[in-house]
Protein backbone atom coordinates (compact mmCIF):
# COMPACT_ATOMS: atom_id res chain seq x y z
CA UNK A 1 -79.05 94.18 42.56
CA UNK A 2 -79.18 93.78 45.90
CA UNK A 3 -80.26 90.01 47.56
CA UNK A 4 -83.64 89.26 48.77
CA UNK A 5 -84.03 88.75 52.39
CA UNK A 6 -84.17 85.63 53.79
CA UNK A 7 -87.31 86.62 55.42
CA UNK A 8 -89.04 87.38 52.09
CA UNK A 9 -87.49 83.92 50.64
CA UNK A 10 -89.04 82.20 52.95
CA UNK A 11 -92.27 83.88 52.59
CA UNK A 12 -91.97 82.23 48.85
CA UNK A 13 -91.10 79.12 49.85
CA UNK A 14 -93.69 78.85 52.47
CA UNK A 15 -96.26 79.94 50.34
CA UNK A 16 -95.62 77.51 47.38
CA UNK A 17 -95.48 74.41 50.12
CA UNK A 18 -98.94 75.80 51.03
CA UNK A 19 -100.21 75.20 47.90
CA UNK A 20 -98.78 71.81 47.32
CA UNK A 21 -95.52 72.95 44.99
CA UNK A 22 -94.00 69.98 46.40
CA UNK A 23 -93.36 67.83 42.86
CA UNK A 24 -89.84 66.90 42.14
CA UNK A 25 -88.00 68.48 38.55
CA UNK A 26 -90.05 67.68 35.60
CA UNK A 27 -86.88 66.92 33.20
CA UNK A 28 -84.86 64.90 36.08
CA UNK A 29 -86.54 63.93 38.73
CA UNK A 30 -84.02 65.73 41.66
CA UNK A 31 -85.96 66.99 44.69
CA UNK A 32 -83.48 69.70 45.40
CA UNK A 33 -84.01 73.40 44.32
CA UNK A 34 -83.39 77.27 44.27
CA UNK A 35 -84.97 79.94 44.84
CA UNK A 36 -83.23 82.42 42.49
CA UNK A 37 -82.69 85.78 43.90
CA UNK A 38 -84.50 88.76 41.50
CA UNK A 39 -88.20 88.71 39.40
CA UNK A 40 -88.69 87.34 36.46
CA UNK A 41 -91.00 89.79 34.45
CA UNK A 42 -92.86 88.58 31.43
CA UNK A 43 -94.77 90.98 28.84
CA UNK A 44 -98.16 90.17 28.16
CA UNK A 45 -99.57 91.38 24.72
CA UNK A 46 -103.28 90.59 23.65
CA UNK A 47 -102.38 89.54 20.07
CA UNK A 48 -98.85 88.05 19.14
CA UNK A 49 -98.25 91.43 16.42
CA UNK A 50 -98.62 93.82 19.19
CA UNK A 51 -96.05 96.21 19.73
CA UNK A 52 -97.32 97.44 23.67
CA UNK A 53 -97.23 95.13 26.45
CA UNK A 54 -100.52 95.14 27.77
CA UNK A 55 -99.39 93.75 31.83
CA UNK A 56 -96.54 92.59 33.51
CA UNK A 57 -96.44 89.15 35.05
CA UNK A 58 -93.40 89.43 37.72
CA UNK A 59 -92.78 85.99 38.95
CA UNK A 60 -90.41 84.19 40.93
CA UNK A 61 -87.55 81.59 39.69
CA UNK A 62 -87.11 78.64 41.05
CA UNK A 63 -83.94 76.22 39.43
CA UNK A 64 -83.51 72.51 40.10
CA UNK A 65 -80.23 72.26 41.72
CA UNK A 66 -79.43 69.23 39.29
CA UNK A 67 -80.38 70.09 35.40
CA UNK A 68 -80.84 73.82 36.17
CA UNK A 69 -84.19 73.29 34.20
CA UNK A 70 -86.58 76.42 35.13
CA UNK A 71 -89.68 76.81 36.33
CA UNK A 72 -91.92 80.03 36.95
CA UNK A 73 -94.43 81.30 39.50
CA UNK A 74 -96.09 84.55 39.78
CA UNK A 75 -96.21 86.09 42.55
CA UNK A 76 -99.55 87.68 42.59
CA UNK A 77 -101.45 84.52 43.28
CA UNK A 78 -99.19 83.75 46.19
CA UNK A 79 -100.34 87.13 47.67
CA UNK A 80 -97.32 88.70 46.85
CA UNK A 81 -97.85 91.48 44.48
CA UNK A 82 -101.10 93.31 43.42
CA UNK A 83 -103.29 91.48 40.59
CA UNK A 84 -102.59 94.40 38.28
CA UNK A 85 -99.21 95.39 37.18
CA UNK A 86 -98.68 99.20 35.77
CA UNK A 87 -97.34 98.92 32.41
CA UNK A 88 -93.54 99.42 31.73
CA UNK A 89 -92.42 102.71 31.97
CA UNK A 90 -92.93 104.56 27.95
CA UNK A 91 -94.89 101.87 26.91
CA UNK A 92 -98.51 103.22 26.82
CA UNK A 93 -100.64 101.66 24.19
CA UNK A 94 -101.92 104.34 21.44
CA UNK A 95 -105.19 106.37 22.04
């Protein structure tokens, strides 16, 4: 997988300051952090026995540089990505 440009890691960094994503780690209390290069992409299903994800939720990673505890953001409120994901490729809920 190739890198993401510093230009578009930035982009996430500046837009998470913007909305006050300033906190320090919630497990150590570090101010230091990552931006972790790739999407996270969560699944969404309506009901917890469904077999077709309904949505994707890519997101952005970002690691305290201490614990390594995790925390998420998706990137579609940040302005990132459209507001509705296609579903995963062969994964078209039944008729």
């Amino acid at each position: 997988m190739d890198a993401w440009t510093e230009e578009f890691r930035a982009d996430i960094v500046k837009r998470l300051q913007e909305r006050g994503v300033n906190r320090p780690c919630g497990r150590c209390g570090s101010e230091k952090f990552t931006l972790v290069d790739g999407y996270a992409v969560f699944g969404l299903v309506l009901q917890l026995e469904s077999e077709h994800v309904e949505r994707l939720l890519p997101s952005a990673c970002i690691a305290c540089s201490r614990c390594g505890h995790v925390t998420f953001h998706t990137l579609a409120p940040l302005g990132l990505l459209p507001e509705n994901q296609p579903l995963p490729p062969g994964n078209n809920p039944p008729a």
